[in-house]
PDB file of N, CA and C in Angstrom:
ATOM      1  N   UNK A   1     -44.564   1.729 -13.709  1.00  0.00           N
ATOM      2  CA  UNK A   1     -43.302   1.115 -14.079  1.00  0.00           C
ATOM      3  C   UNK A   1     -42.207   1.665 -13.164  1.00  0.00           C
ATOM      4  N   UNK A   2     -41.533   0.856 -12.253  1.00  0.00           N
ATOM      5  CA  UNK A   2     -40.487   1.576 -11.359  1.00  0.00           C
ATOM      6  C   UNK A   2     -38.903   1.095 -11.981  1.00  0.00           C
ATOM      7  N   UNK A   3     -38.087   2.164 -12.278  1.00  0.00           N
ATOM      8  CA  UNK A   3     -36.842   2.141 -12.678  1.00  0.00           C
ATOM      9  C   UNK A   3     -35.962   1.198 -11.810  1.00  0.00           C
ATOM     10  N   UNK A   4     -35.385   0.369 -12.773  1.00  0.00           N
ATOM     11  CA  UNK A   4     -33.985  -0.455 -11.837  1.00  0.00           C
ATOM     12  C   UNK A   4     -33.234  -0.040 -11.319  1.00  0.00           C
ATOM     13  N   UNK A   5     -33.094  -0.386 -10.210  1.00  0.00           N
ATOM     14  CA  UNK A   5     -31.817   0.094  -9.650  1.00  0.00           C
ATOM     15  C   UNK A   5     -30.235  -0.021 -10.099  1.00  0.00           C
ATOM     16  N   UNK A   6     -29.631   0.417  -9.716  1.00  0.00           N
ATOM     17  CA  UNK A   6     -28.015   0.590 -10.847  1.00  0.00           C
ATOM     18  C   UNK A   6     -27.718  -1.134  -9.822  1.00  0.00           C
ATOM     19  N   UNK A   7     -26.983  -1.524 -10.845  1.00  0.00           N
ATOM     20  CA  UNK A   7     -25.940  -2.750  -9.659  1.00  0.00           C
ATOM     21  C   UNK A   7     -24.418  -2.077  -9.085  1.00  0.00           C
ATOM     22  N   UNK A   8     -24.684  -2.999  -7.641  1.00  0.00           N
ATOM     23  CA  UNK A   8     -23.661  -2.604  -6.582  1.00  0.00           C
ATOM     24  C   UNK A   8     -22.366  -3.651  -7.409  1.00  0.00           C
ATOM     25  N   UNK A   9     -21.185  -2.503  -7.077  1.00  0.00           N
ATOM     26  CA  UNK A   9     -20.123  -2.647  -8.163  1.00  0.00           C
ATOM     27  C   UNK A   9     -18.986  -2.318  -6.818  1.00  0.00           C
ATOM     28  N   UNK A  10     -17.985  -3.571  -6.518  1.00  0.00           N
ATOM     29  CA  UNK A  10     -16.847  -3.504  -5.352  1.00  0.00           C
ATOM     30  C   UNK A  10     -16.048  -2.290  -5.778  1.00  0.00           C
ATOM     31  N   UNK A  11     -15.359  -1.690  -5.202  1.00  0.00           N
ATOM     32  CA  UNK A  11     -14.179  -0.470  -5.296  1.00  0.00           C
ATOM     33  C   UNK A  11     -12.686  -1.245  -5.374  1.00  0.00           C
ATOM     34  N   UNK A  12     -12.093  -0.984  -5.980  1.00  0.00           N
ATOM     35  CA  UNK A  12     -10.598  -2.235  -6.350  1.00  0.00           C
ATOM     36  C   UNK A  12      -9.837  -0.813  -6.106  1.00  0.00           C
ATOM     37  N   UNK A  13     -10.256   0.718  -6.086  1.00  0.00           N
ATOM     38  CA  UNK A  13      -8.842   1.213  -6.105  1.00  0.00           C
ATOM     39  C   UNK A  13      -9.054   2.899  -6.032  1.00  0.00           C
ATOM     40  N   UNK A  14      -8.567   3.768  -6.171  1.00  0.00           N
ATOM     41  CA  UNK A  14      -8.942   5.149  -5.901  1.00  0.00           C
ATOM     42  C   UNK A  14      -7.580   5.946  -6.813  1.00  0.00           C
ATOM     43  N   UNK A  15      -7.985   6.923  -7.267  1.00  0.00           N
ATOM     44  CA  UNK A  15      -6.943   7.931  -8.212  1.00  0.00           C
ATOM     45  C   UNK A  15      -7.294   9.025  -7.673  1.00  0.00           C
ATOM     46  N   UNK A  16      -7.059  10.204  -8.157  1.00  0.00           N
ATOM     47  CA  UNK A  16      -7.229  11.454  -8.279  1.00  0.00           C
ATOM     48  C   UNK A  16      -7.479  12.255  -9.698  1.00  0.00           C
ATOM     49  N   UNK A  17      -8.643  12.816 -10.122  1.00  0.00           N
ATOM     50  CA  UNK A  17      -8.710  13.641 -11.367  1.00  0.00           C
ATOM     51  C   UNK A  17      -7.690  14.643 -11.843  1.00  0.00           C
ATOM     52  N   UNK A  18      -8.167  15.480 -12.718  1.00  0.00           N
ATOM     53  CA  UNK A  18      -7.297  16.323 -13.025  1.00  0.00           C
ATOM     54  C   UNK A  18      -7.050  17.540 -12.218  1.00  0.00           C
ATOM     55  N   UNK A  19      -8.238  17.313 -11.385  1.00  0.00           N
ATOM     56  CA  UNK A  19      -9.008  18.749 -10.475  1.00  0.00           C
ATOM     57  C   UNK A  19      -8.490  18.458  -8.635  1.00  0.00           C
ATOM     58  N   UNK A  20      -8.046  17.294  -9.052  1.00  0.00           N
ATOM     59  CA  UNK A  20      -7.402  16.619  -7.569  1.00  0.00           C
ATOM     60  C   UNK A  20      -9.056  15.767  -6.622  1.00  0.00           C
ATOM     61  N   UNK A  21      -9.687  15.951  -7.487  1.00  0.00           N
ATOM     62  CA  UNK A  21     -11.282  14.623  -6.684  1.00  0.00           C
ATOM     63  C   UNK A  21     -10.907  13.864  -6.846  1.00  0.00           C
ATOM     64  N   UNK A  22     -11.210  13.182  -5.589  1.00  0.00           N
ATOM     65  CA  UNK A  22     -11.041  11.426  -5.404  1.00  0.00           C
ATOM     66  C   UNK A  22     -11.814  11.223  -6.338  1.00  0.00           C
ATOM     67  N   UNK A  23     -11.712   9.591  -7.228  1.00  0.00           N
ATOM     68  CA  UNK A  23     -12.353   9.138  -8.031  1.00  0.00           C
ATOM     69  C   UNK A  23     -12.249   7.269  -7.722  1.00  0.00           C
ATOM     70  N   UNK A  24     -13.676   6.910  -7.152  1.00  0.00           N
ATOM     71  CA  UNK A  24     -12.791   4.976  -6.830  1.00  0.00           C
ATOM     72  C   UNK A  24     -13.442   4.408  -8.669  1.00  0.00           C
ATOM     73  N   UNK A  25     -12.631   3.777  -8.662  1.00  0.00           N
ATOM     74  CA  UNK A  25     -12.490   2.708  -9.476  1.00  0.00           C
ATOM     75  C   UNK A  25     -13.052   1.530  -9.668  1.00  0.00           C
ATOM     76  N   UNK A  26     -14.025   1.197  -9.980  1.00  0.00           N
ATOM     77  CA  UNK A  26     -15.105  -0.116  -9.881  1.00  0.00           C
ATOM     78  C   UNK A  26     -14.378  -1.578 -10.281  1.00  0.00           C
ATOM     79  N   UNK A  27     -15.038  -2.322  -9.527  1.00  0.00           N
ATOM     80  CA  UNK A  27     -14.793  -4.062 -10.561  1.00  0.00           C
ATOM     81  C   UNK A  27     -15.212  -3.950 -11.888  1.00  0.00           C
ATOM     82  N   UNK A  28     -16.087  -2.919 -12.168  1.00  0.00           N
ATOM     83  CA  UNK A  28     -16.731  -3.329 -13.694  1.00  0.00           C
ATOM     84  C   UNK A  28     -15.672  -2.613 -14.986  1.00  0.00           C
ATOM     85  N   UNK A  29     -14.679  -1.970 -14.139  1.00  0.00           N
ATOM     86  CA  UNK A  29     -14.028  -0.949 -14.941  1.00  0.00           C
ATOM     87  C   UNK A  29     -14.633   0.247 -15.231  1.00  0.00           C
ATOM     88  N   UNK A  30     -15.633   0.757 -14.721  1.00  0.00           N
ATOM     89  CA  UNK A  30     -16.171   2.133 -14.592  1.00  0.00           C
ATOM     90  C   UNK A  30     -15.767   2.987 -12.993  1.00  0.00           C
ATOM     91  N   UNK A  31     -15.761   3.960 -13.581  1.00  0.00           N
ATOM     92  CA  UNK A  31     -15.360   5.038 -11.876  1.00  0.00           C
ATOM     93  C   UNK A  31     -16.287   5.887 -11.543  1.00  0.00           C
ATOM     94  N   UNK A  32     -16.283   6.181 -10.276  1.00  0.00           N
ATOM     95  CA  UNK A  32     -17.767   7.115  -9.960  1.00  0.00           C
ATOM     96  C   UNK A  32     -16.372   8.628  -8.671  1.00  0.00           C
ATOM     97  N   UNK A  33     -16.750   9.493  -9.136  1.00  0.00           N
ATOM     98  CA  UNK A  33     -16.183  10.378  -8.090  1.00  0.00           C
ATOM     99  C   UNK A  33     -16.544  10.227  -6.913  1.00  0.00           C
ATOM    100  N   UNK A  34     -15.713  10.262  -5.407  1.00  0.00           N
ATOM    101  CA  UNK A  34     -16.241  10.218  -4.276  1.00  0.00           C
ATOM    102  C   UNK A  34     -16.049  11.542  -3.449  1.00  0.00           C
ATOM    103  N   UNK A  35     -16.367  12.386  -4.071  1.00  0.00           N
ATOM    104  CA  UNK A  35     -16.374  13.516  -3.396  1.00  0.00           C
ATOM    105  C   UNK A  35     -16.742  13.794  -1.653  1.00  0.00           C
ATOM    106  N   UNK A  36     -16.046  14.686  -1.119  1.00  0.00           N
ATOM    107  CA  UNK A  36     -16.593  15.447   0.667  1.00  0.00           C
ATOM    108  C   UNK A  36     -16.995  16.188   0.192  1.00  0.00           C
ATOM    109  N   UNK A  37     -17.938  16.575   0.296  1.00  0.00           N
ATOM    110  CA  UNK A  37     -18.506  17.842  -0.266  1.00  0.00           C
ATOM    111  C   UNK A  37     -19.641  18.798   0.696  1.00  0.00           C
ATOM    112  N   UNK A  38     -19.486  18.698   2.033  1.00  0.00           N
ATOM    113  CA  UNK A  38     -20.226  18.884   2.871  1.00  0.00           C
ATOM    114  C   UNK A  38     -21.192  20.056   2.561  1.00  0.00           C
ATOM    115  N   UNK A  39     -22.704  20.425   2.824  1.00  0.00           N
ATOM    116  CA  UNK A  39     -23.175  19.123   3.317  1.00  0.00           C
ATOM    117  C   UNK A  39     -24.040  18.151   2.290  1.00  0.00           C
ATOM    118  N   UNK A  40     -23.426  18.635   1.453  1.00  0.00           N
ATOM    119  CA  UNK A  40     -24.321  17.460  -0.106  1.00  0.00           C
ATOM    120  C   UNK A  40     -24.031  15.934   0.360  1.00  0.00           C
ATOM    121  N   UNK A  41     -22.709  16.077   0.409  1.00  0.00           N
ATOM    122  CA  UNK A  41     -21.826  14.576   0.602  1.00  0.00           C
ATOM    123  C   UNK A  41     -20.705  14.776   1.577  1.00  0.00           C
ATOM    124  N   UNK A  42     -21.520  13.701   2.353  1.00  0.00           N
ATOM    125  CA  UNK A  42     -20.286  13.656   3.846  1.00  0.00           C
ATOM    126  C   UNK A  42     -19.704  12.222   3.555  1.00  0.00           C
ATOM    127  N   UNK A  43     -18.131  12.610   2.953  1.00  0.00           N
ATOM    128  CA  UNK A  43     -17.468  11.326   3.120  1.00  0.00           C
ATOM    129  C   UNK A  43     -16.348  12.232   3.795  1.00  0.00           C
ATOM    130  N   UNK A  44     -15.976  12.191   4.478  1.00  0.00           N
ATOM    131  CA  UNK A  44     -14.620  12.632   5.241  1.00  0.00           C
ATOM    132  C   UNK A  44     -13.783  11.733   4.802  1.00  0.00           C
ATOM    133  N   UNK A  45     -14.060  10.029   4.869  1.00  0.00           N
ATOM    134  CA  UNK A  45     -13.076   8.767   4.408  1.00  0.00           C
ATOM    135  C   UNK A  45     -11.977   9.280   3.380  1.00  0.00           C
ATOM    136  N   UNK A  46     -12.454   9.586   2.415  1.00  0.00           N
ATOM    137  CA  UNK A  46     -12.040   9.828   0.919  1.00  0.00           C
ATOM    138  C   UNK A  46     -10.898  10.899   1.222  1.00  0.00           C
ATOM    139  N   UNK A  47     -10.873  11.727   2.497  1.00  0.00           N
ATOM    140  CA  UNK A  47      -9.466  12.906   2.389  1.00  0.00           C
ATOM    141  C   UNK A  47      -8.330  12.081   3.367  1.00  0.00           C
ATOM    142  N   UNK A  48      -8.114  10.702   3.079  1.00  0.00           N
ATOM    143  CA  UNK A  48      -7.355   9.910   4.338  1.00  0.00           C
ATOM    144  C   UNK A  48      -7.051   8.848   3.003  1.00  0.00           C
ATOM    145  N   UNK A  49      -6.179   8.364   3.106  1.00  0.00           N
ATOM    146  CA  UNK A  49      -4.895   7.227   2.366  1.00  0.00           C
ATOM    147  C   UNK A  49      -5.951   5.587   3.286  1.00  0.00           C
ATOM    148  N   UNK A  50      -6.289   6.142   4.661  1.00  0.00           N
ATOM    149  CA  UNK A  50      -5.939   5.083   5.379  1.00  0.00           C
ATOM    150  C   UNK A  50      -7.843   5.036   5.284  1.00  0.00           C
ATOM    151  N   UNK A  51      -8.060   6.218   5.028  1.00  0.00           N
ATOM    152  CA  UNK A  51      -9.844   5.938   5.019  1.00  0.00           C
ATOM    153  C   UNK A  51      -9.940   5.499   3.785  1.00  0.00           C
ATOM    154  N   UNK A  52      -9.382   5.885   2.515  1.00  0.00           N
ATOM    155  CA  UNK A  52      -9.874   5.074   0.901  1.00  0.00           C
ATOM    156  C   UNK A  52      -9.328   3.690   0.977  1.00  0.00           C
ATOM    157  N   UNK A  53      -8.174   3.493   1.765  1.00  0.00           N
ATOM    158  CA  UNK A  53      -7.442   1.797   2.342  1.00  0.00           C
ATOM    159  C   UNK A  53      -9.341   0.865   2.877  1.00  0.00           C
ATOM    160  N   UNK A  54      -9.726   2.199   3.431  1.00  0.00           N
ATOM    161  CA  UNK A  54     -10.412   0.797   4.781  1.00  0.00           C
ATOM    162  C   UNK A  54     -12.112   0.924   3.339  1.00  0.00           C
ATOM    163  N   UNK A  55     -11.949   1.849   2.898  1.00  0.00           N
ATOM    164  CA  UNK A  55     -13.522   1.060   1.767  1.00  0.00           C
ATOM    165  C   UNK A  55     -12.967   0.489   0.257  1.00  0.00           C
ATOM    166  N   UNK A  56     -11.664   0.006   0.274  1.00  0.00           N
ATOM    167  CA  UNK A  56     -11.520  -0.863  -0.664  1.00  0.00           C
ATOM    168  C   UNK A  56     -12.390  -1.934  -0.285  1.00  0.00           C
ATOM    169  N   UNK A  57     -13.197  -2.836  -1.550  1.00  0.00           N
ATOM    170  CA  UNK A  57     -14.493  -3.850  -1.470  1.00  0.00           C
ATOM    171  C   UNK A  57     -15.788  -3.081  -0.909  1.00  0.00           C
ATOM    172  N   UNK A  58     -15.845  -1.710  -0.906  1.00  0.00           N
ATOM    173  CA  UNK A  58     -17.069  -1.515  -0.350  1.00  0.00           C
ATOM    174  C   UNK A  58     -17.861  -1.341  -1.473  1.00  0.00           C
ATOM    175  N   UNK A  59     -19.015  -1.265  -2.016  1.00  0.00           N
ATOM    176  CA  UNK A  59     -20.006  -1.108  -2.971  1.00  0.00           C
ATOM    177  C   UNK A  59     -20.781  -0.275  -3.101  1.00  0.00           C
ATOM    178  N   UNK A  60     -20.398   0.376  -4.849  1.00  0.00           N
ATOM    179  CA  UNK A  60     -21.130   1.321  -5.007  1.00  0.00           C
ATOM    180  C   UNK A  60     -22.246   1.011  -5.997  1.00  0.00           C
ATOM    181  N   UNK A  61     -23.093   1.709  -6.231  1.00  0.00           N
ATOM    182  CA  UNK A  61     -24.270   1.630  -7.312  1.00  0.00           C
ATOM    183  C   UNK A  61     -23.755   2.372  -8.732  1.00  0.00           C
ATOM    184  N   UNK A  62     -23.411   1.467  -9.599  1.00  0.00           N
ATOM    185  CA  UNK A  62     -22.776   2.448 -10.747  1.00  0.00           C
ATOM    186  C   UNK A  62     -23.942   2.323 -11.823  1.00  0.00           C
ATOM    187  N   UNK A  63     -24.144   3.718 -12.115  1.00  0.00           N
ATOM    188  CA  UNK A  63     -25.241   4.140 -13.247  1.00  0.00           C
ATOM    189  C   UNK A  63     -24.873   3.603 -14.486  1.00  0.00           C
ATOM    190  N   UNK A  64     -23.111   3.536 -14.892  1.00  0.00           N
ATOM    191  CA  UNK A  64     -22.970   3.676 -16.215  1.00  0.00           C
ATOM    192  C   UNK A  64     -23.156   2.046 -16.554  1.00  0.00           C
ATOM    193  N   UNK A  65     -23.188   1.269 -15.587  1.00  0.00           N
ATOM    194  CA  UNK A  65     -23.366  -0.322 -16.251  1.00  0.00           C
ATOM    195  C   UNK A  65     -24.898  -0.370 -15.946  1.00  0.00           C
ATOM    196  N   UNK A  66     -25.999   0.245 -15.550  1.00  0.00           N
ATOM    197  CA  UNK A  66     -27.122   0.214 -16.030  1.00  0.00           C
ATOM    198  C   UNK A  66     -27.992   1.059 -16.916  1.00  0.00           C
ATOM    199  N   UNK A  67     -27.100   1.554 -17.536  1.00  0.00           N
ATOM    200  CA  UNK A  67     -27.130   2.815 -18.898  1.00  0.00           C
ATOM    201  C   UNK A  67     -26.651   2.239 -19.970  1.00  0.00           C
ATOM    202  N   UNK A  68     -25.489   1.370 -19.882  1.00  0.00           N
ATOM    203  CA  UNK A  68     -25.125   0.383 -21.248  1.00  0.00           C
ATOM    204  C   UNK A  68     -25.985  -0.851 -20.894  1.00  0.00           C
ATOM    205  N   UNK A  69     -26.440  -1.631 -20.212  1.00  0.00           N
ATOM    206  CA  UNK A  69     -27.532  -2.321 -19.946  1.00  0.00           C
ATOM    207  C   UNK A  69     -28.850  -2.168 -20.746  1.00  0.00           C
ATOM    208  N   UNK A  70     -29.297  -0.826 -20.953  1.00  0.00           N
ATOM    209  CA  UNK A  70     -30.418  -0.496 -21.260  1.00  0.00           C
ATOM    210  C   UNK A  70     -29.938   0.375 -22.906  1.00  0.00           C
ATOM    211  N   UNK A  71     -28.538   0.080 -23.121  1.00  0.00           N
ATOM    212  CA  UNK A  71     -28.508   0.212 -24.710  1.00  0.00           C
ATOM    213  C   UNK A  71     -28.711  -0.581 -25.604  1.00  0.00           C
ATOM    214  N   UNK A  72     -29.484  -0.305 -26.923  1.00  0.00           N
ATOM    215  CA  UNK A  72     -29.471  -1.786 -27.821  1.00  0.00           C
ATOM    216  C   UNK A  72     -27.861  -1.915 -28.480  1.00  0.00           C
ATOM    217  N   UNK A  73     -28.301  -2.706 -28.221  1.00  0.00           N
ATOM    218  CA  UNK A  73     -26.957  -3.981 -29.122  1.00  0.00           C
ATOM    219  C   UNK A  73     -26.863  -4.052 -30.555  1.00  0.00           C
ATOM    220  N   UNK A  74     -25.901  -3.657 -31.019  1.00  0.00           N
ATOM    221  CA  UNK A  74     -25.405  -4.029 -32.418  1.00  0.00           C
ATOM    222  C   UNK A  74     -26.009  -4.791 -32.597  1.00  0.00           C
ATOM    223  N   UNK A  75     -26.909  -5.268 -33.819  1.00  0.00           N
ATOM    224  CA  UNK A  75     -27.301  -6.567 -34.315  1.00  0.00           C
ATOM    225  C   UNK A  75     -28.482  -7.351 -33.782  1.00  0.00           C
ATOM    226  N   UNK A  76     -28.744  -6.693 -32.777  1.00  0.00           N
ATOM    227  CA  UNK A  76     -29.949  -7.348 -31.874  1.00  0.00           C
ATOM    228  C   UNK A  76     -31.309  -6.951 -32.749  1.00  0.00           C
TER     229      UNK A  76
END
């Protein structure tokens, strides 16, 4: 049995936490942190205004809409 893959979800926007991590903002209304975290995670983009500008619409794989996906439903 091979696990689904999460669905690719556009980026509409980017904040900052409480801790100051980038965090983008999904179409689905869920957020995924985009951490630099070298060398786990090389996004350099994410410490630039003009690099989180240029991956607005880029697509991420968000877990949490294939985690409520795979919850039962009230009433079902």
């Amino acid at each position: 049995m091979t696990t689904p893959e999460p669905p690719q979800r556009a980026i509409v926007g980017f904040h900052q936490d409480d801790e100051g991590h980038w965090v983008a903002a999904l179409e689905c209304g869920h957020t995924q942190h985009v951490r630099h975290d070298p060398p786990l995670v090389d996004r350099p983009w994410v410490l630039t205004a003009a690099g989180r500008a240029a991956r607005l619409g880029a697509r991420l794989a968000c877990r949490r809409c294939l985690e409520e996906a795979a919850e039962p439903r009230a009433g079902a």
